[in-house]
Protein backbone atom coordinates (compact mmCIF):
# COMPACT_ATOMS: atom_id res chain seq x y z
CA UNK A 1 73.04 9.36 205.98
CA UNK A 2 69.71 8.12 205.80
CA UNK A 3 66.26 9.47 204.90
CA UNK A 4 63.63 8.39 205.70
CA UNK A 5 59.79 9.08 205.18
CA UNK A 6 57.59 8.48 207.84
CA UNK A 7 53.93 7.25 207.47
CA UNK A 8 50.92 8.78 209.74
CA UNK A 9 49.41 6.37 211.36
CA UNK A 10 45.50 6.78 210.11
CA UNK A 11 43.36 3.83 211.52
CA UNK A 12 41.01 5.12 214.24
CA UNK A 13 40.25 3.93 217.31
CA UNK A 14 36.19 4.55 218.42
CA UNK A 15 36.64 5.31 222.09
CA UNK A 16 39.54 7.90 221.40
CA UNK A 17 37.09 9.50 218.66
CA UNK A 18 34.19 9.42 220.99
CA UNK A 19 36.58 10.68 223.50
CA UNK A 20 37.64 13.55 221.59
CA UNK A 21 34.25 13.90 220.26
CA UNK A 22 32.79 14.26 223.87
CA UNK A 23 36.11 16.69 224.88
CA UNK A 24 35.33 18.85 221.93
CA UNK A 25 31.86 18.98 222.63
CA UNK A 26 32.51 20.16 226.09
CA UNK A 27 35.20 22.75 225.08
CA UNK A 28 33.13 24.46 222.66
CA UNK A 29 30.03 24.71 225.19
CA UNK A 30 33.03 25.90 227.73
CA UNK A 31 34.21 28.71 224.97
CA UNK A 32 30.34 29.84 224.83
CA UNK A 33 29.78 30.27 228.84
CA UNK A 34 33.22 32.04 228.81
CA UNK A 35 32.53 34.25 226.15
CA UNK A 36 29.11 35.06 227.72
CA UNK A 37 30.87 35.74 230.84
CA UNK A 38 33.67 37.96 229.25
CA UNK A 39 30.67 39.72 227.55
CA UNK A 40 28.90 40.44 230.66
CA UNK A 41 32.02 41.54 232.42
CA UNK A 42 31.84 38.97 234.90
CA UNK A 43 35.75 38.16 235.63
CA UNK A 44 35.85 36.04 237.99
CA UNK A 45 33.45 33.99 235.79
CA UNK A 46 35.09 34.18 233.05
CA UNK A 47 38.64 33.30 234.66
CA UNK A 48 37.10 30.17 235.83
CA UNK A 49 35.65 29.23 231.88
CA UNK A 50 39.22 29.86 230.76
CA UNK A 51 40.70 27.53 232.79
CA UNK A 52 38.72 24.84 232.33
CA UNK A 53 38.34 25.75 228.61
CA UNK A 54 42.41 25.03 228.16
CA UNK A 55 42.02 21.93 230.36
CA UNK A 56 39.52 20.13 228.14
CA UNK A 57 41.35 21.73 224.91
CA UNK A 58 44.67 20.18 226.23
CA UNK A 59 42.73 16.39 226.41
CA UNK A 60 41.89 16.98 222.51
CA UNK A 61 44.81 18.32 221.08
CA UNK A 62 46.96 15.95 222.73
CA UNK A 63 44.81 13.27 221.48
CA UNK A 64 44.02 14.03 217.88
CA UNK A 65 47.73 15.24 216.88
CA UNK A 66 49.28 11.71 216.82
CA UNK A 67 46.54 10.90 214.32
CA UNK A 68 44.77 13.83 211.52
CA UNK A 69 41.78 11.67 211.94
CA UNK A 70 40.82 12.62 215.27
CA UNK A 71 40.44 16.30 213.58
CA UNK A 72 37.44 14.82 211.86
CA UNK A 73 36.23 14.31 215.39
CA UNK A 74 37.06 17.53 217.08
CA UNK A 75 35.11 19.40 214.54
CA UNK A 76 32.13 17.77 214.62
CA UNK A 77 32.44 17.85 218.95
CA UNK A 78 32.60 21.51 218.57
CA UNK A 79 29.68 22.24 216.11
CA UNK A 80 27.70 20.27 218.43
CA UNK A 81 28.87 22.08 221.63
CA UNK A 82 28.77 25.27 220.62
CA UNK A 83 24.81 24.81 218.76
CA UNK A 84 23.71 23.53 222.26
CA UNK A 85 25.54 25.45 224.30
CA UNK A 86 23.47 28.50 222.71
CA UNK A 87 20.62 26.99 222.18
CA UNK A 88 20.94 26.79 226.56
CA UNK A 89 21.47 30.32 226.91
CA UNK A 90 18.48 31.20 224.93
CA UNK A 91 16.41 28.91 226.85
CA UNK A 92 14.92 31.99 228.69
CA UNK A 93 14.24 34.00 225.34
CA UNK A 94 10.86 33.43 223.95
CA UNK A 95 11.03 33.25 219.80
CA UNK A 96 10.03 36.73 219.15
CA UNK A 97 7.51 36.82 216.23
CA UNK A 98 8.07 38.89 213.24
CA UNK A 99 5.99 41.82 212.89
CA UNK A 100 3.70 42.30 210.01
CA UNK A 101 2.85 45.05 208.39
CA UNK A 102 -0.33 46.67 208.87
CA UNK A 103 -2.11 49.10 207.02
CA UNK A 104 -0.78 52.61 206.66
């Protein structure tokens, strides 16, 4: 009987990471609209986010599993998809300015 240890393959390939980088980025901004949809009640909205929210997630996790690298990758893709995905929702939202005290 033999055992055997097996080595992960770690070198990196720079279209799959800019692949998954560009999936993860998408699936996070997904996650947001389908969370603002859930949130809102709107279901057939927010079946429509899921789904496409599991297809993109598929793409990544399929990809960065052969390789703990590609991890690197998917967190960075969704940190940037989810900041800009909510900085577009608040598009509409003016900064509201903190009030200052006044005299009493």
């Amino acid at each position: 009987m033999t055992i055997g240890i097996g080595f992960m393959n770690l070198t990196v390939n720079p279209l799959i990471a800019a692949a998954v980088f560009g999936a993860t980025i998408v699936t996070d901004a997904v996650y947001v609209f389908f969370t603002a949809a859930v949130a809102s009640r709107h279901r057939f909205r927010a079946a429509n986010w899921s789904a496409v929210w599991y297809l993109l997630a598929a793409f990544a996790v399929i990809n960065y599993t052969g390789n703990p690298v590609y991890v690197v990758f998917a967190a960075l893709g969704s940190w940037v998809g989810a900041f800009l995905s909510v900085t577009w929702l608040n598009r509409e939202q003016p900064e509201i300015a903190p009030v200052r005290p006044g005299p009493p």
